[in-house]
Protein backbone atom coordinates (compact mmCIF):
# COMPACT_ATOMS: atom_id res chain seq x y z
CA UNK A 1 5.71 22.53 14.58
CA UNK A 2 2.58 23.91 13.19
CA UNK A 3 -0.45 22.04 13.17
CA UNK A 4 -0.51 19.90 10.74
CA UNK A 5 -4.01 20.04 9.41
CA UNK A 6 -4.96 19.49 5.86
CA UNK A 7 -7.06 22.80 4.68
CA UNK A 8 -5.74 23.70 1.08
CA UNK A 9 -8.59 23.23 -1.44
CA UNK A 10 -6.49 21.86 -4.37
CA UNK A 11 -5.60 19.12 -1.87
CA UNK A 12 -8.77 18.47 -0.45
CA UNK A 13 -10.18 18.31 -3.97
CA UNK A 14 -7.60 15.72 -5.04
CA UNK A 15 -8.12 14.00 -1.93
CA UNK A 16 -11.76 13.34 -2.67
CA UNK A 17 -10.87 12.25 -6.13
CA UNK A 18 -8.89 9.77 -4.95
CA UNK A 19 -10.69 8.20 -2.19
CA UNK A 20 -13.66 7.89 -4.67
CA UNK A 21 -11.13 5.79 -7.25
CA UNK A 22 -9.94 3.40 -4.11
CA UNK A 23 -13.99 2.86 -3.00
CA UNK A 24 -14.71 2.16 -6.13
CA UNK A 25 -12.31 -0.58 -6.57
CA UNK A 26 -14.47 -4.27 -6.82
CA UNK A 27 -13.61 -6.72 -4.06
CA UNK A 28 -11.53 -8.81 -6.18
CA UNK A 29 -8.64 -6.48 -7.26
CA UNK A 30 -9.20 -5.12 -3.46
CA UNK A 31 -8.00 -8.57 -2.26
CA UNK A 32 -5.64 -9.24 -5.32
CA UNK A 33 -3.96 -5.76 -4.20
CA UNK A 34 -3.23 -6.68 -0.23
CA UNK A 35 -1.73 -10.46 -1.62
CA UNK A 36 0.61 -8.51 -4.33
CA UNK A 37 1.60 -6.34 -1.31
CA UNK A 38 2.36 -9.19 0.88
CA UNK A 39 4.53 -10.81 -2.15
CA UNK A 40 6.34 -8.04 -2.61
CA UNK A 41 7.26 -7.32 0.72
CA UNK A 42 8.18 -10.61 1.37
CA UNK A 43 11.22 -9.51 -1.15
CA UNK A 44 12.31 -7.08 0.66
CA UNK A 45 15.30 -6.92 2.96
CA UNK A 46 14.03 -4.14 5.56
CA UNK A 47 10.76 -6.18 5.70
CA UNK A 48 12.85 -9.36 6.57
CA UNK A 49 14.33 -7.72 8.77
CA UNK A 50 12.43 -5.90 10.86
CA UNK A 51 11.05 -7.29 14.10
CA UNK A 52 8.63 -4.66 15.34
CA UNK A 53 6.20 -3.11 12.61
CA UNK A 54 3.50 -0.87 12.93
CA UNK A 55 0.43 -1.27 10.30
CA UNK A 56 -2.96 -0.57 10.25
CA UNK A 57 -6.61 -1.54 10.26
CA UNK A 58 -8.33 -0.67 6.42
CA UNK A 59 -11.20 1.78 6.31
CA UNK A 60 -12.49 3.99 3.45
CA UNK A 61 -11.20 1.74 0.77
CA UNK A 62 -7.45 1.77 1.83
CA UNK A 63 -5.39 -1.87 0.78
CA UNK A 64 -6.79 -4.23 3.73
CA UNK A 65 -3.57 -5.48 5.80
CA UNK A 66 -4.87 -8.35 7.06
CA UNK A 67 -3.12 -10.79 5.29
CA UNK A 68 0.09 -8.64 6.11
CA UNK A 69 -0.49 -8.95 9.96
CA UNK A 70 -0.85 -12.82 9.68
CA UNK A 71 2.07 -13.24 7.60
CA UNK A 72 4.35 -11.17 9.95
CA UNK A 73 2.86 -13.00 12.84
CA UNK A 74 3.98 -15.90 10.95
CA UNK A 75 7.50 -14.75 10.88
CA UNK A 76 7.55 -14.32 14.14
CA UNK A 77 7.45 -10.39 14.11
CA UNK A 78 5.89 -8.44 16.66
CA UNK A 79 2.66 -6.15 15.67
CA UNK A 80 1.38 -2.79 16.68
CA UNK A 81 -1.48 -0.86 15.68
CA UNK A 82 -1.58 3.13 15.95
CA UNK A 83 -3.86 4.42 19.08
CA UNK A 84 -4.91 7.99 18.82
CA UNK A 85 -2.84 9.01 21.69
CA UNK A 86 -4.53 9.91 25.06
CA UNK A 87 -2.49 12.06 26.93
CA UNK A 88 -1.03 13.94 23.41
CA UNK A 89 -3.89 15.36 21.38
CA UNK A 90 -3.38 14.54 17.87
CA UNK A 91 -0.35 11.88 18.52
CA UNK A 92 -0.34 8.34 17.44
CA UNK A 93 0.65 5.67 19.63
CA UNK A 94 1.67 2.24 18.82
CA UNK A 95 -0.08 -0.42 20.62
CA UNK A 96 1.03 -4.40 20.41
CA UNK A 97 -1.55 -6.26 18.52
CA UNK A 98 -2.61 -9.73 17.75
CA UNK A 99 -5.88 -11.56 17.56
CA UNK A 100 -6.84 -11.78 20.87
CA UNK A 101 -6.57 -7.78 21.16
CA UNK A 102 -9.97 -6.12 22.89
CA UNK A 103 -10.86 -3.27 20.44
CA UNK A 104 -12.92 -0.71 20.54
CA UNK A 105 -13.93 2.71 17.83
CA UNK A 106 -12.25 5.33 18.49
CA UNK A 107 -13.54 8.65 17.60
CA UNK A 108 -13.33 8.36 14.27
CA UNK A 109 -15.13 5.25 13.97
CA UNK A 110 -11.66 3.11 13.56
CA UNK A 111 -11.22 0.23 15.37
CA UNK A 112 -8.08 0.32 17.81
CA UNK A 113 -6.68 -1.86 20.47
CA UNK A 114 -8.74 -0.94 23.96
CA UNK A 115 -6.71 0.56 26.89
CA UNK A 116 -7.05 -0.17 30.23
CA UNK A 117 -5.65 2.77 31.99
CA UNK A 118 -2.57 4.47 31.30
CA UNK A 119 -0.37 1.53 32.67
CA UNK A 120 -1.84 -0.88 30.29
CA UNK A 121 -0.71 1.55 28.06
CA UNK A 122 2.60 1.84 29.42
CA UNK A 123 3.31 -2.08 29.12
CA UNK A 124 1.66 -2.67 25.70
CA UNK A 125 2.95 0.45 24.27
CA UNK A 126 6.00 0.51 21.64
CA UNK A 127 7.77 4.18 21.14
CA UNK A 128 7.52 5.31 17.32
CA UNK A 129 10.57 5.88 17.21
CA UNK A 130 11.74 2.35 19.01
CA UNK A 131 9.62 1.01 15.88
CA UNK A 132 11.70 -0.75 12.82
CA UNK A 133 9.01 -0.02 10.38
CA UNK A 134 5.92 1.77 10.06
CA UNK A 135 3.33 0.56 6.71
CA UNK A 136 0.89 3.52 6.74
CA UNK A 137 -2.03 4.15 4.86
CA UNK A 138 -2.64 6.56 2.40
CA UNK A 139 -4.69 8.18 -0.11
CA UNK A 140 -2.50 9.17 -2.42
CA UNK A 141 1.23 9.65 -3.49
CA UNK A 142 3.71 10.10 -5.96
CA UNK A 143 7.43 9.01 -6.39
CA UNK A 144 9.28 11.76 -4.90
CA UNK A 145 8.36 10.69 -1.08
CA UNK A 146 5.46 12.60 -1.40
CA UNK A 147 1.73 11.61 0.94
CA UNK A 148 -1.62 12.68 0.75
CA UNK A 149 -3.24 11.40 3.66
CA UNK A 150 -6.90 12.25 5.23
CA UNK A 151 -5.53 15.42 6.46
CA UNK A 152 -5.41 14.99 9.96
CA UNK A 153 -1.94 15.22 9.94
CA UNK A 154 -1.19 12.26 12.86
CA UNK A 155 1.13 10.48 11.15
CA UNK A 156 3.32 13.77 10.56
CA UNK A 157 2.79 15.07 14.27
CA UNK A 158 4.23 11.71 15.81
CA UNK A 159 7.58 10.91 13.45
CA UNK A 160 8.11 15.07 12.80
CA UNK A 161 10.77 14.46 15.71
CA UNK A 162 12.21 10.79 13.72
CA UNK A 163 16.58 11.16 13.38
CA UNK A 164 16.42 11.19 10.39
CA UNK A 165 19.89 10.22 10.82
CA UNK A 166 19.42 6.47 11.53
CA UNK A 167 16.33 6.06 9.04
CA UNK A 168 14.55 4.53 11.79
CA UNK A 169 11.64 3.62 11.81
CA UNK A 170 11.75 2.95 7.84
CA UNK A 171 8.02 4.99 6.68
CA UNK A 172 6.08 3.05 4.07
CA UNK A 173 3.42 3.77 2.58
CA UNK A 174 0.50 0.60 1.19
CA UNK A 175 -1.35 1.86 -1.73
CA UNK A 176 -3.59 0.90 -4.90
CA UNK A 177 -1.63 1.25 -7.99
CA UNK A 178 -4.71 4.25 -9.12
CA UNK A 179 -3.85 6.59 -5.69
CA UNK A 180 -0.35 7.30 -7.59
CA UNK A 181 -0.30 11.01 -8.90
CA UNK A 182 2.25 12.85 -11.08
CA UNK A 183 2.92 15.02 -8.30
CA UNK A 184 1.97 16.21 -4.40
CA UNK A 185 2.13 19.45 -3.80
CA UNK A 186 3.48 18.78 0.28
CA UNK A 187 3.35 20.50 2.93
CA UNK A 188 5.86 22.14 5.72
CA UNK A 189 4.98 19.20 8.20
CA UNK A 190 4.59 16.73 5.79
CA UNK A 191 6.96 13.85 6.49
CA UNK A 192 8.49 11.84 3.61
CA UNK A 193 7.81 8.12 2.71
CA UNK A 194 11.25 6.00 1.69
CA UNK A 195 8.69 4.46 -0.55
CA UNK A 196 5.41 2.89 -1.52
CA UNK A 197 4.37 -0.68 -1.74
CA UNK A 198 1.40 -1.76 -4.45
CA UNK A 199 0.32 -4.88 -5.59
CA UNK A 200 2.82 -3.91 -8.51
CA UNK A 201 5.85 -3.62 -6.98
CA UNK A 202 7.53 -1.44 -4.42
CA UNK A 203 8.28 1.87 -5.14
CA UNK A 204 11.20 3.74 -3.62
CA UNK A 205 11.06 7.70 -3.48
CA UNK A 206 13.59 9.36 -5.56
């Protein structure tokens, strides 16, 4: 698989564009975005259904999950976060998560769950593809499956290998309702989302 790193200029033009819109959003429609999410994924069969999910911890402007993560903890579902990997360079792994997690920064300045050695790893670690369903961030993204994330191509890398076959896990994307573009131009590595999730609805890729 090439490396799936984010160069083009039209795409890191857009890109820019769109993380701008998303910063720019006040803190109320930020918060009145992550509760529309969590309504309308509370709809949703696959959401109901799944017991291991992977989500994320908001930066840059992306939907804040937080009221996702205590509303599947509710359920009963169990949490991971994404780890940048330490034994794969530029792999994701998926970490179990819940408020009494040590954290740390990782390179990027993103807070992830802390790992003790390799075999905490090991015994705290979920496989991607042993996941049900993975809500990713993204900056932007358009009907057709199509996502523009912050180029770094991680996401791709670690479910490039998914079966498709049995759908699992299910890739959704959590967005603003201003990231959504007429169109993506994608990429060879670029891994489709079955959908999108706003504070508007949920939007399936066609």
């Amino acid at each position: 698989m090439p490396a799936a790193t984010d160069t083009s200029p039209s795409r890191k033009t857009l890109r820019q564009q769109l993380r701008n819109r998303r910063r720019n959003l006040s803190i109320y429609t930020q918060k009145q975005a992550a509760s529309g999410i969590c309504r309308v994924l509370r709809q949703q069969r696959w959401f109901q259904r799944a017991k291991h999910l992977a989500v994320y911890l908001a930066s840059d402007g992306e939907v804040d999950p937080q009221q996702l993560i205590r509303l599947a903890h509710q359920l009963g579902k169990k949490v991971y976060l994404p780890v940048l990997h330490p034994l794969q360079r530029g792999f994701l792994c998926f970490v179990r998560y819940d408020t009494h997690t040590p954290m740390q920064a990782n390179r990027f300045g993103i807070h992830e769950p802390r790992l003790r050695g390799y075999g905490h790893l090991r015994q705290n670690q979920r496989k991607a593809q042993a996941l049900n369903l993975v809500l990713m961030p993204l900056v932007g993204f358009d009907l057709q499956g199509g996502r523009l994330g912050m180029g770094g191509g991680f996401y791709d890398r670690t479910f490039a290998a998914r079966p498709a076959k049995f759908n699992q896990p299910l890739l959704i994307g959590l967005a603003h309702d201003c990231q959504r573009v007429e169109h993506l131009s994608v990429a060879d590595w670029d891994v489709p989302l079955a959908g999108v999730v706003t504070g508007s609805g949920f939007y399936p890729s066609v």
